[in-house]
N, C-alpha and C. Protein backbone atom coordinates (compact mmCIF):
# COMPACT_ATOMS: atom_id res chain seq x y z
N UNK A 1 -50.69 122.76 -86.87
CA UNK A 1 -50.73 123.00 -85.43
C UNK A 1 -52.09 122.57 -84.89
N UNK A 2 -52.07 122.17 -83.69
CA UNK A 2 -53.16 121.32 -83.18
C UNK A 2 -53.93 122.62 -82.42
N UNK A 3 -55.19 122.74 -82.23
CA UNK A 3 -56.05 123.43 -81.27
C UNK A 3 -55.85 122.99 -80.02
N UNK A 4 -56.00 123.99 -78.99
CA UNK A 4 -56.23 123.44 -77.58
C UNK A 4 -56.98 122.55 -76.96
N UNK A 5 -57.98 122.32 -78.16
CA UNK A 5 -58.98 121.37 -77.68
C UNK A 5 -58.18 120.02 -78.29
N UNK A 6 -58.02 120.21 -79.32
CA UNK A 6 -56.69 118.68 -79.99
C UNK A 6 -55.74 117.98 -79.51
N UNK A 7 -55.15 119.11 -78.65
CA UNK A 7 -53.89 118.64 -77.74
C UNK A 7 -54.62 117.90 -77.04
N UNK A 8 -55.51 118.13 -76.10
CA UNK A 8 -55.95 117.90 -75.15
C UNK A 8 -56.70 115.98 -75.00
N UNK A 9 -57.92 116.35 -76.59
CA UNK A 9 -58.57 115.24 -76.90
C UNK A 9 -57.03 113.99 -77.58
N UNK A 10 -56.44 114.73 -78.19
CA UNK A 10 -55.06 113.65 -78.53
C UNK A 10 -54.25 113.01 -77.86
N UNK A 11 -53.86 113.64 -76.59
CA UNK A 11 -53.10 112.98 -75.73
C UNK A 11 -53.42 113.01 -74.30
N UNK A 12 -54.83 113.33 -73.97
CA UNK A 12 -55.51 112.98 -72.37
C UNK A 12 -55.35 111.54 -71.97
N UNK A 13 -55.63 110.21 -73.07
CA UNK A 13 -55.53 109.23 -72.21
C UNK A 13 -54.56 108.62 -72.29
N UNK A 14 -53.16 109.05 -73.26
CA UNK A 14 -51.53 108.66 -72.44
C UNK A 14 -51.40 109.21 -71.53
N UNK A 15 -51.93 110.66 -71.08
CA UNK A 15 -51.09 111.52 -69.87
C UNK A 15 -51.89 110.59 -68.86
N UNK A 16 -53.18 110.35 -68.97
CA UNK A 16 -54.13 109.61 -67.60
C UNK A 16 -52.91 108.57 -67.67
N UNK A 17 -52.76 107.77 -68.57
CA UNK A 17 -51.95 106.17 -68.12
C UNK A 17 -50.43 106.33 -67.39
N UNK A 18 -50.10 107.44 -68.25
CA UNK A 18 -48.72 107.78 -67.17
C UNK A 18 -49.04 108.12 -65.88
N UNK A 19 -50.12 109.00 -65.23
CA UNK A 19 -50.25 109.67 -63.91
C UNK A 19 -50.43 108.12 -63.43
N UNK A 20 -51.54 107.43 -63.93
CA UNK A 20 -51.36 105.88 -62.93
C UNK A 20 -50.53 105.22 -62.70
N UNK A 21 -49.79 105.38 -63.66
CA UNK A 21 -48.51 104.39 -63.62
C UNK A 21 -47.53 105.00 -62.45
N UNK A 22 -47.48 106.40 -62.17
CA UNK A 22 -46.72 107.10 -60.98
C UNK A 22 -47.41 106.75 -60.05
N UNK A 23 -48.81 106.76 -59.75
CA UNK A 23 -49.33 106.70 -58.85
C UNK A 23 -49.03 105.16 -58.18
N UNK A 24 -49.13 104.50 -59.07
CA UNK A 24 -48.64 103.37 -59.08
C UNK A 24 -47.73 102.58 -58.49
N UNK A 25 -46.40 103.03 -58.91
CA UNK A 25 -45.35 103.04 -58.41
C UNK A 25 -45.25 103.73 -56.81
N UNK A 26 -45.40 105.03 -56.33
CA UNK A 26 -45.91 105.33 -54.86
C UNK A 26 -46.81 104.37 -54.17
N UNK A 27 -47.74 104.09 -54.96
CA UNK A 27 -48.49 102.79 -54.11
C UNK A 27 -47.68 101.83 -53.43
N UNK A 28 -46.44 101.11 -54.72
CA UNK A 28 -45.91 100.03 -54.69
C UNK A 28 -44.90 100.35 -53.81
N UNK A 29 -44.32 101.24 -53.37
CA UNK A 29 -43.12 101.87 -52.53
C UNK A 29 -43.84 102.15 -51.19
N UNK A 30 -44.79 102.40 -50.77
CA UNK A 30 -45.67 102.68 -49.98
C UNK A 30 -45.40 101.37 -49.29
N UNK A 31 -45.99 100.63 -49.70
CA UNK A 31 -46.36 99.20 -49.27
C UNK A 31 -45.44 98.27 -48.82
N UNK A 32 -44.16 98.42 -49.95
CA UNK A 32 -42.84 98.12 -49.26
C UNK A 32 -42.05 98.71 -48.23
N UNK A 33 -42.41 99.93 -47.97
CA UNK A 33 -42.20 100.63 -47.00
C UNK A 33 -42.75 99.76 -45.53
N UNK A 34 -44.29 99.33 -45.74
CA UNK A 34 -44.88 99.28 -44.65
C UNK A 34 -44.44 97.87 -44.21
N UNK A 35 -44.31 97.04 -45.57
CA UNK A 35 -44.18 95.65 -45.55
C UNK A 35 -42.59 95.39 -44.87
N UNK A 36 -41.69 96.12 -45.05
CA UNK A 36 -40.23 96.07 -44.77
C UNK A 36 -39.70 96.89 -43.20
N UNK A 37 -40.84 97.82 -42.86
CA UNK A 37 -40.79 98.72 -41.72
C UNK A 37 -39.43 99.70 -41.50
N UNK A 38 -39.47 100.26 -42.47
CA UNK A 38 -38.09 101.34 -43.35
C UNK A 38 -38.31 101.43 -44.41
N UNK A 39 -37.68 102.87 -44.84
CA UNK A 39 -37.58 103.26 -46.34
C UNK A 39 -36.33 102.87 -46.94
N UNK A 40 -36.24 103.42 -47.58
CA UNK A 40 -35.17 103.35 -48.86
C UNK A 40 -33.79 103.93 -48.28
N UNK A 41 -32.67 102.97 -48.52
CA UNK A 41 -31.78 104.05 -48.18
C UNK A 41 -31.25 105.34 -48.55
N UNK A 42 -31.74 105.13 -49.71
CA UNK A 42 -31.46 106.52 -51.07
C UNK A 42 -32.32 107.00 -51.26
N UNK A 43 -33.45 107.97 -50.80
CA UNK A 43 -34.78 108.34 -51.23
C UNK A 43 -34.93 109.43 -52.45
N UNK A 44 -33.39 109.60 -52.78
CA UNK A 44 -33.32 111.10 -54.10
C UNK A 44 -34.60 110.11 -55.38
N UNK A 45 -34.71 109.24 -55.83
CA UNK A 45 -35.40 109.25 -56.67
C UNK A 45 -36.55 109.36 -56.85
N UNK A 46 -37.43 108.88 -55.38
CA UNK A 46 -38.43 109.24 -55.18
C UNK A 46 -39.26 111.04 -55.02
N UNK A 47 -38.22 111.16 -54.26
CA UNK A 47 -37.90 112.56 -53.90
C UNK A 47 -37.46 113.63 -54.79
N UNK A 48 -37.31 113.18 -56.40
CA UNK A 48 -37.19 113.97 -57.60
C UNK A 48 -38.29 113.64 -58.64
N UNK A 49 -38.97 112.27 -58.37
CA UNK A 49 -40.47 112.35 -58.69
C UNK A 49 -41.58 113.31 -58.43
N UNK A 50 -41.28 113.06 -56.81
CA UNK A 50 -42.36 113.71 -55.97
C UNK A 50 -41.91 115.63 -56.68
N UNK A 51 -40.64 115.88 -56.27
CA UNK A 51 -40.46 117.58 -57.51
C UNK A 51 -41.22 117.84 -58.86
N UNK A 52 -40.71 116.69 -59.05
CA UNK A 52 -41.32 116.88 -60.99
C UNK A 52 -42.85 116.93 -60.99
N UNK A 53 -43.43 116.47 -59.96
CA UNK A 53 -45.12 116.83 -59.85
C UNK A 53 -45.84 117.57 -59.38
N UNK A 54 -44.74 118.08 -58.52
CA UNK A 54 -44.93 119.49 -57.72
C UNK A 54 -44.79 120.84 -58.99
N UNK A 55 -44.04 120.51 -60.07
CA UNK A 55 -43.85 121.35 -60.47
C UNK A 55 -44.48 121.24 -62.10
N UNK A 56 -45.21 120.22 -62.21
CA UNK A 56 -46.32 120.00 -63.30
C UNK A 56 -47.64 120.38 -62.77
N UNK A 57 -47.64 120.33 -61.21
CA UNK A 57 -49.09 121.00 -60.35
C UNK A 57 -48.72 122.43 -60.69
N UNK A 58 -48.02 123.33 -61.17
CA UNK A 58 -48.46 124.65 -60.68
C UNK A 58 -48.76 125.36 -61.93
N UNK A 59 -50.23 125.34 -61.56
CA UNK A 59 -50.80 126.24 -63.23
C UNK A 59 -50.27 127.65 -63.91
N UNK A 60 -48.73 127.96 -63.16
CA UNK A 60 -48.68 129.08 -64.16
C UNK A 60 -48.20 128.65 -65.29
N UNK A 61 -48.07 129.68 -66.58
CA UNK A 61 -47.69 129.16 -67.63
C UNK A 61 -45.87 128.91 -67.51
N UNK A 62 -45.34 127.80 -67.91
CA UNK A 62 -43.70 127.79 -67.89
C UNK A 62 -43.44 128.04 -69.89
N UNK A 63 -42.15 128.19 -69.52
CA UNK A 63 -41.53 128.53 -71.13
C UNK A 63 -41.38 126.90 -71.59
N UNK A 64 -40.83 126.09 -70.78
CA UNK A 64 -40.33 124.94 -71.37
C UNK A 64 -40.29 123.52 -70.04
N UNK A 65 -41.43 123.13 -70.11
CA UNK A 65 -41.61 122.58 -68.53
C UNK A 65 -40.35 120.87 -68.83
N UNK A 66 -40.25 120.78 -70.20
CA UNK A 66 -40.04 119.23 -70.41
C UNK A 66 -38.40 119.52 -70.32
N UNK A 67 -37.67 120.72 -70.75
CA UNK A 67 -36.07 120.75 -70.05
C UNK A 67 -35.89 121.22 -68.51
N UNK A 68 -37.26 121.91 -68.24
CA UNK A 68 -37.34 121.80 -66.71
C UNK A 68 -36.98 119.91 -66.17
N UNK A 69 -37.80 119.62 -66.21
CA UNK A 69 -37.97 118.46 -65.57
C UNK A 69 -36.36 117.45 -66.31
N UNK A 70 -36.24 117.67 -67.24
CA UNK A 70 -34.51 116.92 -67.86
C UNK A 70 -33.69 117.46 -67.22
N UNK A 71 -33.81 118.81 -66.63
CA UNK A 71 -32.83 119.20 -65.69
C UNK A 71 -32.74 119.05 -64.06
N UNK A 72 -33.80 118.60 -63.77
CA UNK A 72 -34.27 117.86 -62.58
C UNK A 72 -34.09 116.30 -62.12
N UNK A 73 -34.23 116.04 -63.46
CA UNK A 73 -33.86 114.25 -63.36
C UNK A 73 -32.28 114.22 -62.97
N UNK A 74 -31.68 114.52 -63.93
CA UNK A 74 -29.96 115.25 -63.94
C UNK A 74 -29.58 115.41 -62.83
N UNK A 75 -30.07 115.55 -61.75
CA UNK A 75 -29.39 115.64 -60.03
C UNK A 75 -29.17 114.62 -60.08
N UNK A 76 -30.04 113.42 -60.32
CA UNK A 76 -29.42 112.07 -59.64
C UNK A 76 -28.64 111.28 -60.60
């Protein structure tokens, strides 16, 4: 079993490359947004992103955040 400090030093700079890569993607939707002057006609996917980060922001402790979020994707 890994220490808290292990988890942390082991997998900080995949979790950094994934947050960019979301961020990323909002950038890139952003822009097509502005570039096209309308959104999406279907905005659930964005709009179950934008959940799943809302609900990785909230520092209480969860039992199982990763079937949280498999059960979140699952709407669409």
């Amino acid at each position: 079993m890994l220490t808290p400090r292990q988890v942390l030093d082991t997998y900080y700079l995949e979790a950094r490359r994934d947050l960019l890569e979301i961020a990323a993607l909002f950038d890139r939707y952003d822009a097509a947004v502005t570039r096209e002057g309308r959104t999406a006609e279907d905005e659930s996917k964005r709009d179950v992103l934008r959940r799943a980060l809302a609900r990785l922001a909230d520092p209480a402790p969860a039992d199982d955040r990763t079937t949280d979020l498999l059960e979140l994707f699952a709407e669409i």
